[in-house]
PDB file of N, CA and C in Angstrom:
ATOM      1  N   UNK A   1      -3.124   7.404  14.901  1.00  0.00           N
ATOM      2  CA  UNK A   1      -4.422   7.612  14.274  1.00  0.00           C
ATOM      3  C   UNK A   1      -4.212   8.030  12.824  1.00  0.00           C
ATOM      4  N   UNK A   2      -5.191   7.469  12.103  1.00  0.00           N
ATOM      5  CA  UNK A   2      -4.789   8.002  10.433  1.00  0.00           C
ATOM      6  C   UNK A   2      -5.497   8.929  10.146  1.00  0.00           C
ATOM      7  N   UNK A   3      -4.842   9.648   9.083  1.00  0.00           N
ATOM      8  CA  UNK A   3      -5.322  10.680   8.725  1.00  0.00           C
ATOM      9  C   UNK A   3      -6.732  10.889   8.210  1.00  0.00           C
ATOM     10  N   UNK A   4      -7.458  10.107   7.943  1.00  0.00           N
ATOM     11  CA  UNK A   4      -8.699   9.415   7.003  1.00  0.00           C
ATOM     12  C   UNK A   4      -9.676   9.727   8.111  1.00  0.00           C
ATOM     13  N   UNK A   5      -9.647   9.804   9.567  1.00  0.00           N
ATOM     14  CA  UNK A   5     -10.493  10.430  10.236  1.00  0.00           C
ATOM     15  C   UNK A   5     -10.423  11.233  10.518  1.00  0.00           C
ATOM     16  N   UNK A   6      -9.989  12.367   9.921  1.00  0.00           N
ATOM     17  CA  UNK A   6      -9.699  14.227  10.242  1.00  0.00           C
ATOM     18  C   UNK A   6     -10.374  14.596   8.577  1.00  0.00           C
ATOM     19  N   UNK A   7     -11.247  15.310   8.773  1.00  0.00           N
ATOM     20  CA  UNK A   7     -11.753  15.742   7.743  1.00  0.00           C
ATOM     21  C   UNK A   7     -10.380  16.769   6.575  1.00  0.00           C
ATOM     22  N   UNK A   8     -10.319  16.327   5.641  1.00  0.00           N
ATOM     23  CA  UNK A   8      -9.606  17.299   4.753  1.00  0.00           C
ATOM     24  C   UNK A   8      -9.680  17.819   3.659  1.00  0.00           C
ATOM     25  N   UNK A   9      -9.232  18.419   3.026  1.00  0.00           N
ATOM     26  CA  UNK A   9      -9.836  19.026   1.179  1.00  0.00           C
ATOM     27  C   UNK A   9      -9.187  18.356   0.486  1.00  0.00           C
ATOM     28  N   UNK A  10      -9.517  18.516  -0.643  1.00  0.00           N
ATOM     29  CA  UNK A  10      -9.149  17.580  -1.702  1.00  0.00           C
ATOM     30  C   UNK A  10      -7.513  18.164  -1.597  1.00  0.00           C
ATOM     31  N   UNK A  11      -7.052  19.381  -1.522  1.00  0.00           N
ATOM     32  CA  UNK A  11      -6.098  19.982  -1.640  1.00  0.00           C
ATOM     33  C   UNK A  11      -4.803  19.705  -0.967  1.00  0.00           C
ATOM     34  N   UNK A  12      -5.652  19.201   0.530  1.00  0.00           N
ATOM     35  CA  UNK A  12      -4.398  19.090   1.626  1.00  0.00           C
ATOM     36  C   UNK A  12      -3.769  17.236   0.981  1.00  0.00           C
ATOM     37  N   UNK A  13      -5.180  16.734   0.757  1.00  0.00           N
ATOM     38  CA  UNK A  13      -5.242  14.902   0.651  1.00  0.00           C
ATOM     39  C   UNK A  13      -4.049  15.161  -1.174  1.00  0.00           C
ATOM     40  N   UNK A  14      -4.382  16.089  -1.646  1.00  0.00           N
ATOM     41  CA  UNK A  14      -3.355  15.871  -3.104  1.00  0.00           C
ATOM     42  C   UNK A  14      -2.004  15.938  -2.552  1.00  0.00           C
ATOM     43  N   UNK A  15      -1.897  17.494  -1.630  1.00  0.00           N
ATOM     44  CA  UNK A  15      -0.452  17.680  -1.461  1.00  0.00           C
ATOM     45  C   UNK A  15       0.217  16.392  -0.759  1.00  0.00           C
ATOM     46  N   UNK A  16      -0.832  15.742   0.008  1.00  0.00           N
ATOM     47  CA  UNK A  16       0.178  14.633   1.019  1.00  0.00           C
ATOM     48  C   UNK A  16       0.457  13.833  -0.660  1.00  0.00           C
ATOM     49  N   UNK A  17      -0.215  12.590  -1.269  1.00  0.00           N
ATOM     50  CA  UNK A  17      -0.167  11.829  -2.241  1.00  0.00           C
ATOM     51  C   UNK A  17       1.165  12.627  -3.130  1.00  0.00           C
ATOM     52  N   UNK A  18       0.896  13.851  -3.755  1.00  0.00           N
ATOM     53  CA  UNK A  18       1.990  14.040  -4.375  1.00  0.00           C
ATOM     54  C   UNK A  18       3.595  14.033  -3.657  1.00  0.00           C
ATOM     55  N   UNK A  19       3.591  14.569  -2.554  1.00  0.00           N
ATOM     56  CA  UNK A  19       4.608  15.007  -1.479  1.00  0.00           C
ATOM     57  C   UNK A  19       5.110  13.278  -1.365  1.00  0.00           C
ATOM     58  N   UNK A  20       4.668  12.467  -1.514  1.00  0.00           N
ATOM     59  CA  UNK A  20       5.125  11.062  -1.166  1.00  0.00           C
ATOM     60  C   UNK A  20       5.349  10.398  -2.397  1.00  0.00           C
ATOM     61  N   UNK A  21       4.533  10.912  -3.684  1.00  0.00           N
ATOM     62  CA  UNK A  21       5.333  10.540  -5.121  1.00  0.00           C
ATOM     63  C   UNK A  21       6.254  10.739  -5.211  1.00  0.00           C
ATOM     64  N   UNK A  22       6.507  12.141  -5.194  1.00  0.00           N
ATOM     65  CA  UNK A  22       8.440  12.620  -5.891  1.00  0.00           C
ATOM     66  C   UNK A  22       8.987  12.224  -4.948  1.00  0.00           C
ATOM     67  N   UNK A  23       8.820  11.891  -2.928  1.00  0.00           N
ATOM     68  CA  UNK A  23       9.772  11.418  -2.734  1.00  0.00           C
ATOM     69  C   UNK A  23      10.222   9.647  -3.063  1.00  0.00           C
ATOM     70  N   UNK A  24       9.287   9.036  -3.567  1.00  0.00           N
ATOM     71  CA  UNK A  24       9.371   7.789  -3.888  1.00  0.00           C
ATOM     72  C   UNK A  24      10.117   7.856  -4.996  1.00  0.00           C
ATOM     73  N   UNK A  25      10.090   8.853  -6.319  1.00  0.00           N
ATOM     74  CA  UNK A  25      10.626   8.661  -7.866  1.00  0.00           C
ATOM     75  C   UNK A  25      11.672   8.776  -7.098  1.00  0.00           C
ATOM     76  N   UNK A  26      12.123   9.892  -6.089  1.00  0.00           N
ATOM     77  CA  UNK A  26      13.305  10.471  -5.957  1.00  0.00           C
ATOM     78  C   UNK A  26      14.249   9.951  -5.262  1.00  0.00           C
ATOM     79  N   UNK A  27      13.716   8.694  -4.459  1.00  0.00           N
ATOM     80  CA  UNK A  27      14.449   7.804  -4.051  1.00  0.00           C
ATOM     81  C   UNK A  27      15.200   6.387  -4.749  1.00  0.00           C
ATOM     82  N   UNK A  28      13.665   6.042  -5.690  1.00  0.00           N
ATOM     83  CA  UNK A  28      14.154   5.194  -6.805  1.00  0.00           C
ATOM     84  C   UNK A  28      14.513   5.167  -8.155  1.00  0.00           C
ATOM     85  N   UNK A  29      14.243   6.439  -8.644  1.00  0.00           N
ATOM     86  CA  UNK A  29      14.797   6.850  -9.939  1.00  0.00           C
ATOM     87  C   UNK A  29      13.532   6.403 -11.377  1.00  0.00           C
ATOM     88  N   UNK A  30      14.203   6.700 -12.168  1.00  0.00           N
ATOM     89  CA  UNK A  30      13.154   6.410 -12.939  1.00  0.00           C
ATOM     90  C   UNK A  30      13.369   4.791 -13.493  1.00  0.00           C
ATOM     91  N   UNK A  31      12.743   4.320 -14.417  1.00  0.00           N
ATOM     92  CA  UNK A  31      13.020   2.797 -15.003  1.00  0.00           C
ATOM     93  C   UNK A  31      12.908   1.716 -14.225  1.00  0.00           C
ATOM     94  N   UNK A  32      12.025   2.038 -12.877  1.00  0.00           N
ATOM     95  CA  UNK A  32      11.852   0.586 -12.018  1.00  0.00           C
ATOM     96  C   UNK A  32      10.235   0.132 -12.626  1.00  0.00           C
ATOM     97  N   UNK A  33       9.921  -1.114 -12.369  1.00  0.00           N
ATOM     98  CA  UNK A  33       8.548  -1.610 -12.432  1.00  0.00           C
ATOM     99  C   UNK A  33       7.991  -0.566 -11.905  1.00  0.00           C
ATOM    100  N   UNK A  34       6.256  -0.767 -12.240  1.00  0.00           N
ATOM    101  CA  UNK A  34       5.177  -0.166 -11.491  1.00  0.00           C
ATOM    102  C   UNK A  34       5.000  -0.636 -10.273  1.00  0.00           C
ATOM    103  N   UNK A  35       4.996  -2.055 -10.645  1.00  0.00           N
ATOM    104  CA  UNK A  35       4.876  -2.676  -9.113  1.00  0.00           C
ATOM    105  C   UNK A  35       5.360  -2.260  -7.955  1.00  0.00           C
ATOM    106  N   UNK A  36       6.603  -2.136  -8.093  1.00  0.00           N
ATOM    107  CA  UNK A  36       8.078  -1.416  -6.917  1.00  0.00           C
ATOM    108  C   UNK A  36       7.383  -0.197  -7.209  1.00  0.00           C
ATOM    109  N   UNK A  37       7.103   0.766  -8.038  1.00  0.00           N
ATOM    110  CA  UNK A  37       6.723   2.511  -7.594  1.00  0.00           C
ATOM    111  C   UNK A  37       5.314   2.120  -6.331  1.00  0.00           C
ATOM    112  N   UNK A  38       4.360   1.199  -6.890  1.00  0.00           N
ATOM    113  CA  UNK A  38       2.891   0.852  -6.287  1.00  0.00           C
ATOM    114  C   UNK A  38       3.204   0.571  -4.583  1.00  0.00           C
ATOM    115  N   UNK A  39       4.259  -0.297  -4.460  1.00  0.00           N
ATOM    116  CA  UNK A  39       4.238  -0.906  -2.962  1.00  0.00           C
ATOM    117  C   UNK A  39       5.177   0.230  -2.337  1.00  0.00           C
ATOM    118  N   UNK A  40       6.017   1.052  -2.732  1.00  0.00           N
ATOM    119  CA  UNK A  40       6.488   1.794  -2.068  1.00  0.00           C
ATOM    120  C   UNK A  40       5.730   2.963  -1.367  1.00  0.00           C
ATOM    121  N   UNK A  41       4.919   3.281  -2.676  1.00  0.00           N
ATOM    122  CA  UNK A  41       4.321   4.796  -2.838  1.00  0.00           C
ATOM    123  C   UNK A  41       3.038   4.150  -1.765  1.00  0.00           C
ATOM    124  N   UNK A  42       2.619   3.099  -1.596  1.00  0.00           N
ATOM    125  CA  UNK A  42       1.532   2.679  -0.320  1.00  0.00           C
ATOM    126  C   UNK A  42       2.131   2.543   1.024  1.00  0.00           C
ATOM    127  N   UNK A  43       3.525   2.171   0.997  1.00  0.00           N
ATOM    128  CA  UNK A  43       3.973   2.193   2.430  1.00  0.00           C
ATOM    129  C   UNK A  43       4.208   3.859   3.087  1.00  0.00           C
ATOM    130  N   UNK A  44       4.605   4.716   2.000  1.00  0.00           N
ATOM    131  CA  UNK A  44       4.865   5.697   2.376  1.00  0.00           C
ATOM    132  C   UNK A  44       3.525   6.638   2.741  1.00  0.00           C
ATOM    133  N   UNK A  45       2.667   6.494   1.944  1.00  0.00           N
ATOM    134  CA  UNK A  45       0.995   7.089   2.443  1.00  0.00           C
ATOM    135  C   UNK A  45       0.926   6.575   3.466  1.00  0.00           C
ATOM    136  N   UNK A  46       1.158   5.300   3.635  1.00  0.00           N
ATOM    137  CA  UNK A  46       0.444   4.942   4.985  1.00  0.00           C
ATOM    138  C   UNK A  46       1.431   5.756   5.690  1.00  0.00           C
ATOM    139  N   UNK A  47       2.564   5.550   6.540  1.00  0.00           N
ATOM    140  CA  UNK A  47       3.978   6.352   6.782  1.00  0.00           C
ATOM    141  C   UNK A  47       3.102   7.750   7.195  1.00  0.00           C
ATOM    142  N   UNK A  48       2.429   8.496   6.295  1.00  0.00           N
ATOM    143  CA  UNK A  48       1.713   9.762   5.811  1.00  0.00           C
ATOM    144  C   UNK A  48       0.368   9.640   6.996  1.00  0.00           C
ATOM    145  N   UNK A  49       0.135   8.242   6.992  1.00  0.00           N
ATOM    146  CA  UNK A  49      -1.347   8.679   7.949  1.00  0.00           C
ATOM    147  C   UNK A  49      -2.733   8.495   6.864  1.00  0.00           C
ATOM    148  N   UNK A  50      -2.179   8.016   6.199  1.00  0.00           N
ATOM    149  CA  UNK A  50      -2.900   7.754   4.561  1.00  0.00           C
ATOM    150  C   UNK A  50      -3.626   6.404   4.791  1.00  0.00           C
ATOM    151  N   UNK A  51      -5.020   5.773   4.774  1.00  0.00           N
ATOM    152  CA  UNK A  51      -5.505   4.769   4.567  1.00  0.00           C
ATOM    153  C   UNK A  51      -4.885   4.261   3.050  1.00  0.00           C
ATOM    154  N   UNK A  52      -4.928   3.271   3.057  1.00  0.00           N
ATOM    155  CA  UNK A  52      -4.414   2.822   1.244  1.00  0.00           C
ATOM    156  C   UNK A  52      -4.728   1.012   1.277  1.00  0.00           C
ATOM    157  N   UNK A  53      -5.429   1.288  -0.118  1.00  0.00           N
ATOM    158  CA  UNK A  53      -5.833  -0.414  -0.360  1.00  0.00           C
ATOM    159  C   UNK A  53      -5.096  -0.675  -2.167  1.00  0.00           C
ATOM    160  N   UNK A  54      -4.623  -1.416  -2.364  1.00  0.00           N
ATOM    161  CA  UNK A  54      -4.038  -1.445  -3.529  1.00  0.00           C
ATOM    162  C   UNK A  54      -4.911  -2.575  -4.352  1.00  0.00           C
ATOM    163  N   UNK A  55      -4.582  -2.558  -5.158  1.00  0.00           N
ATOM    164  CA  UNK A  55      -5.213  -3.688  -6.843  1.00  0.00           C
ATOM    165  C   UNK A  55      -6.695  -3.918  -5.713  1.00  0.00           C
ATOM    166  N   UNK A  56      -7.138  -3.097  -5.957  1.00  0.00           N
ATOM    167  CA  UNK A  56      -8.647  -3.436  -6.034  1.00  0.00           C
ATOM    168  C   UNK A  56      -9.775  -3.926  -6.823  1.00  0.00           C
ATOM    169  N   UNK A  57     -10.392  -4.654  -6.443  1.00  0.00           N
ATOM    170  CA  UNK A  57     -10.966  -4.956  -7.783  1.00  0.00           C
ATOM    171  C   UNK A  57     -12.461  -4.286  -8.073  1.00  0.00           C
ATOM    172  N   UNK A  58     -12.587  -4.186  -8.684  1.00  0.00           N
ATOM    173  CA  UNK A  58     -13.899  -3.082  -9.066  1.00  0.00           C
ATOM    174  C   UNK A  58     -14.877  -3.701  -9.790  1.00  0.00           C
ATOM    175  N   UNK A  59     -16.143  -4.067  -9.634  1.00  0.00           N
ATOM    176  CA  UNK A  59     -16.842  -4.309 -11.049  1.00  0.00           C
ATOM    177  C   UNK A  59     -17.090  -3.360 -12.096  1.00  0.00           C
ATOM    178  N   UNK A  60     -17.330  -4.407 -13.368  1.00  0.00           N
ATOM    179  CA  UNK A  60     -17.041  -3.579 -14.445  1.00  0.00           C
ATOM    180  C   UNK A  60     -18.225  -4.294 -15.128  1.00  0.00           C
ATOM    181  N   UNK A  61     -18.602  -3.141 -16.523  1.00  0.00           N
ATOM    182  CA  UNK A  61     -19.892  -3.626 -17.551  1.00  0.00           C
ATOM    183  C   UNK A  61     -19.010  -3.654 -18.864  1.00  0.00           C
ATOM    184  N   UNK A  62     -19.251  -4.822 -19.202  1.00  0.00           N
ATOM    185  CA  UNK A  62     -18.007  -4.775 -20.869  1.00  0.00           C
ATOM    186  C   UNK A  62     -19.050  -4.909 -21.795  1.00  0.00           C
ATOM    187  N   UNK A  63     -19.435  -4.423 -22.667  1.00  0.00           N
ATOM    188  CA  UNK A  63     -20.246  -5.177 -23.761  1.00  0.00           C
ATOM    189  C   UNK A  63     -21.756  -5.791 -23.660  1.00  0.00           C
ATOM    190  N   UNK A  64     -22.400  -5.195 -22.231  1.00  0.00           N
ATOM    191  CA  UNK A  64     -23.479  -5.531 -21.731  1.00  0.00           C
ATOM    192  C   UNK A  64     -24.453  -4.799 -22.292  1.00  0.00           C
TER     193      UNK A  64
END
């Protein structure tokens, strides 16, 4: 079951996200693509119990 249906604070939902950053830098070091930090750092949230949707697309107003 993921974590996304247990109610949580912004606090507990940061510590997981950060707690799975540094171990991602800390596995791959610094100077890789974003891409490779992006697909790792989503397998590992999920891993976490983390819902995760990546390159989303959003609408946007440019110049309207």
């Amino acid at each position: 079951m993921a974590l996304f249906f247990k109610q949580m604070t912004e606090n507990e939902i940061s510590s997981i996200i950060i707690g799975a950053a540094i171990d991602v830098h800390k596995h791959l070091g610094p100077g890789i693509l974003e891409s490779s930090y992006e697909i790792c750092l989503a397998y590992e949230l999920r891993q976490r119990g983390i819902e995760v949707r990546t390159q989303v697309a959003l609408p946007i107003s440019y110049k309207e």
